[in-house]
C-alpha atoms as a PDB file:
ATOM      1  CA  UNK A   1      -5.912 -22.522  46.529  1.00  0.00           C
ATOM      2  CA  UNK A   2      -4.740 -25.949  45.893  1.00  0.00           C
ATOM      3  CA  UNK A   3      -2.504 -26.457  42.866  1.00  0.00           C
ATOM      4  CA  UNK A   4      -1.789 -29.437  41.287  1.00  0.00           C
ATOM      5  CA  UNK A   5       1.794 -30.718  40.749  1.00  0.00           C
ATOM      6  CA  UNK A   6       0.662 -32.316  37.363  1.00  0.00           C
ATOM      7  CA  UNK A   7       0.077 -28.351  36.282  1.00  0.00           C
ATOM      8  CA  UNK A   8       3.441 -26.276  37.356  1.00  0.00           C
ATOM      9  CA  UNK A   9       5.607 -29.627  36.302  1.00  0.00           C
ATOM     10  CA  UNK A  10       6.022 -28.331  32.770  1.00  0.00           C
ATOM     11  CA  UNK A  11       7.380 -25.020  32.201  1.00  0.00           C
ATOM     12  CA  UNK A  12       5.466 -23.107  29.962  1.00  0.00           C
ATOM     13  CA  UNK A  13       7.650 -20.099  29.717  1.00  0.00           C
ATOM     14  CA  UNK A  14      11.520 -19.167  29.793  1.00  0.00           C
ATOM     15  CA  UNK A  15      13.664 -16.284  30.918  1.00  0.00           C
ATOM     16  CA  UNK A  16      16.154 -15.373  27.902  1.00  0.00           C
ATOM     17  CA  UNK A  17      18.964 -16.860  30.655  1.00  0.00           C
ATOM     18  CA  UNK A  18      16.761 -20.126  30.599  1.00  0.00           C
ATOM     19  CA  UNK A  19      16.177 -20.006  26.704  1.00  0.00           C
ATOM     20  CA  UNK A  20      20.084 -19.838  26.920  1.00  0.00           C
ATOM     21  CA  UNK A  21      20.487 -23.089  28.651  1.00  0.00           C
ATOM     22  CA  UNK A  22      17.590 -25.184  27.230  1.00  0.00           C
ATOM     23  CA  UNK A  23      18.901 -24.309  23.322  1.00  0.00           C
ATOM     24  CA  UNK A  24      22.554 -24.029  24.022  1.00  0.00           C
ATOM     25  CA  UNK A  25      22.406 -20.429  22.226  1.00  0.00           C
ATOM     26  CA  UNK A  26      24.163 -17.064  23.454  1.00  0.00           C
ATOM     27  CA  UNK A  27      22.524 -14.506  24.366  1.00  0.00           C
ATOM     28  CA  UNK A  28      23.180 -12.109  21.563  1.00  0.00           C
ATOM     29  CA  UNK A  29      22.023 -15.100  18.905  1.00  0.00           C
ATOM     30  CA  UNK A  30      18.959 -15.087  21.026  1.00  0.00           C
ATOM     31  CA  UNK A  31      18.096 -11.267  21.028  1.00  0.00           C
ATOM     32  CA  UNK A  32      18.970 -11.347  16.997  1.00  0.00           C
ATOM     33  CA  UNK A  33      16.705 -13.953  16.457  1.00  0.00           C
ATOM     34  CA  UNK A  34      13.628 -12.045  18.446  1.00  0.00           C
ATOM     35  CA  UNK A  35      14.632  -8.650  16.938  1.00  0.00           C
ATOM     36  CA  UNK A  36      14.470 -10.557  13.381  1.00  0.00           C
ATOM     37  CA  UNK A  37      11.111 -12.063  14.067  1.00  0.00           C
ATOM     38  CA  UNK A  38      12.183 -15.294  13.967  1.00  0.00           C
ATOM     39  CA  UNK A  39      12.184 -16.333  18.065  1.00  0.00           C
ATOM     40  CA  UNK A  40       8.786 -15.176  19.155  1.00  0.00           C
ATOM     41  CA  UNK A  41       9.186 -13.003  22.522  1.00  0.00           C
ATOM     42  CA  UNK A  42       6.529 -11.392  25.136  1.00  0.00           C
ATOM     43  CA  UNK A  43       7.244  -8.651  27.527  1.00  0.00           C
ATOM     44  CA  UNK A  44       5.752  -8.511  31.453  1.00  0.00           C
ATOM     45  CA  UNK A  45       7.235  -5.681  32.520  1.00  0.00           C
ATOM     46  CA  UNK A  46      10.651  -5.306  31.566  1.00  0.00           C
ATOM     47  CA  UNK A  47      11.436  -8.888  31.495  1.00  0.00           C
ATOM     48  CA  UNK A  48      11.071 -10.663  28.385  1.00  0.00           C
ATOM     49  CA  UNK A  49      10.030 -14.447  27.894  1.00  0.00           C
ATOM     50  CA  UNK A  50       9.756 -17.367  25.428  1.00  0.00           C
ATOM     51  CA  UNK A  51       7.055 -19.484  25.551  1.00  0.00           C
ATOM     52  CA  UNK A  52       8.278 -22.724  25.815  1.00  0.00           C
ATOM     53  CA  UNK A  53       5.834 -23.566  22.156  1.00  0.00           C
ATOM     54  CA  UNK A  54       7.425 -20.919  20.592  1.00  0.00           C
ATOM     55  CA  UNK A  55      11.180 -22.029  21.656  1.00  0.00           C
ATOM     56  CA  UNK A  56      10.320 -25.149  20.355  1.00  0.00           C
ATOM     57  CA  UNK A  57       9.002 -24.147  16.848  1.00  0.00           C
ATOM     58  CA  UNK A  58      11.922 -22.008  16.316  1.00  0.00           C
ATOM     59  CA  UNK A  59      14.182 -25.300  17.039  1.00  0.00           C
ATOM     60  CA  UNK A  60      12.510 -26.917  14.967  1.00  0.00           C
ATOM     61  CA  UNK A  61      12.483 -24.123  11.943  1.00  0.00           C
ATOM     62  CA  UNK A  62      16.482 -24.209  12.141  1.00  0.00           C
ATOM     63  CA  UNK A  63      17.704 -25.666   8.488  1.00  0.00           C
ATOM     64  CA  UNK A  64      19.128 -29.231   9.042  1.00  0.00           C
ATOM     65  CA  UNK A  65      22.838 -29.811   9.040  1.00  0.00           C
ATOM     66  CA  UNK A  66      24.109 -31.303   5.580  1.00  0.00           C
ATOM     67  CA  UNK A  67      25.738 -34.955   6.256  1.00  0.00           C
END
């Protein structure tokens, strides 16, 4: 099987250590924000992930900073 480099240069998923350095967050901020249904989080196994859509859509639901 030949794979593509165009198709494994994106990630598409994060560890909650990687999750932790794309958004600058701590881990407990993280596990609050998944166990409040805000972060959306899958298990495989007993590791959990982010998809990288759903990182970005919580980002992007955080309430602007007031000037």
């Amino acid at each position: 099987m030949n794979i593509q480099p165009q198709f494994i240069a994106a990630r598409t998923a994060f560890s909650i250590a990687k999750v932790m350095a794309q958004s600058g967050l701590g881990r407990d901020s993280i596990y609050k924000s998944i166990r409040e249904g805000r972060l959306k989080a899958k298990k495989f196994g007993r590791r959990t992930i982010v998809l990288a859509s759903d990182l970005q859509a919580f980002l992007a639901s955080l309430p602007e900073m007031a000037a």
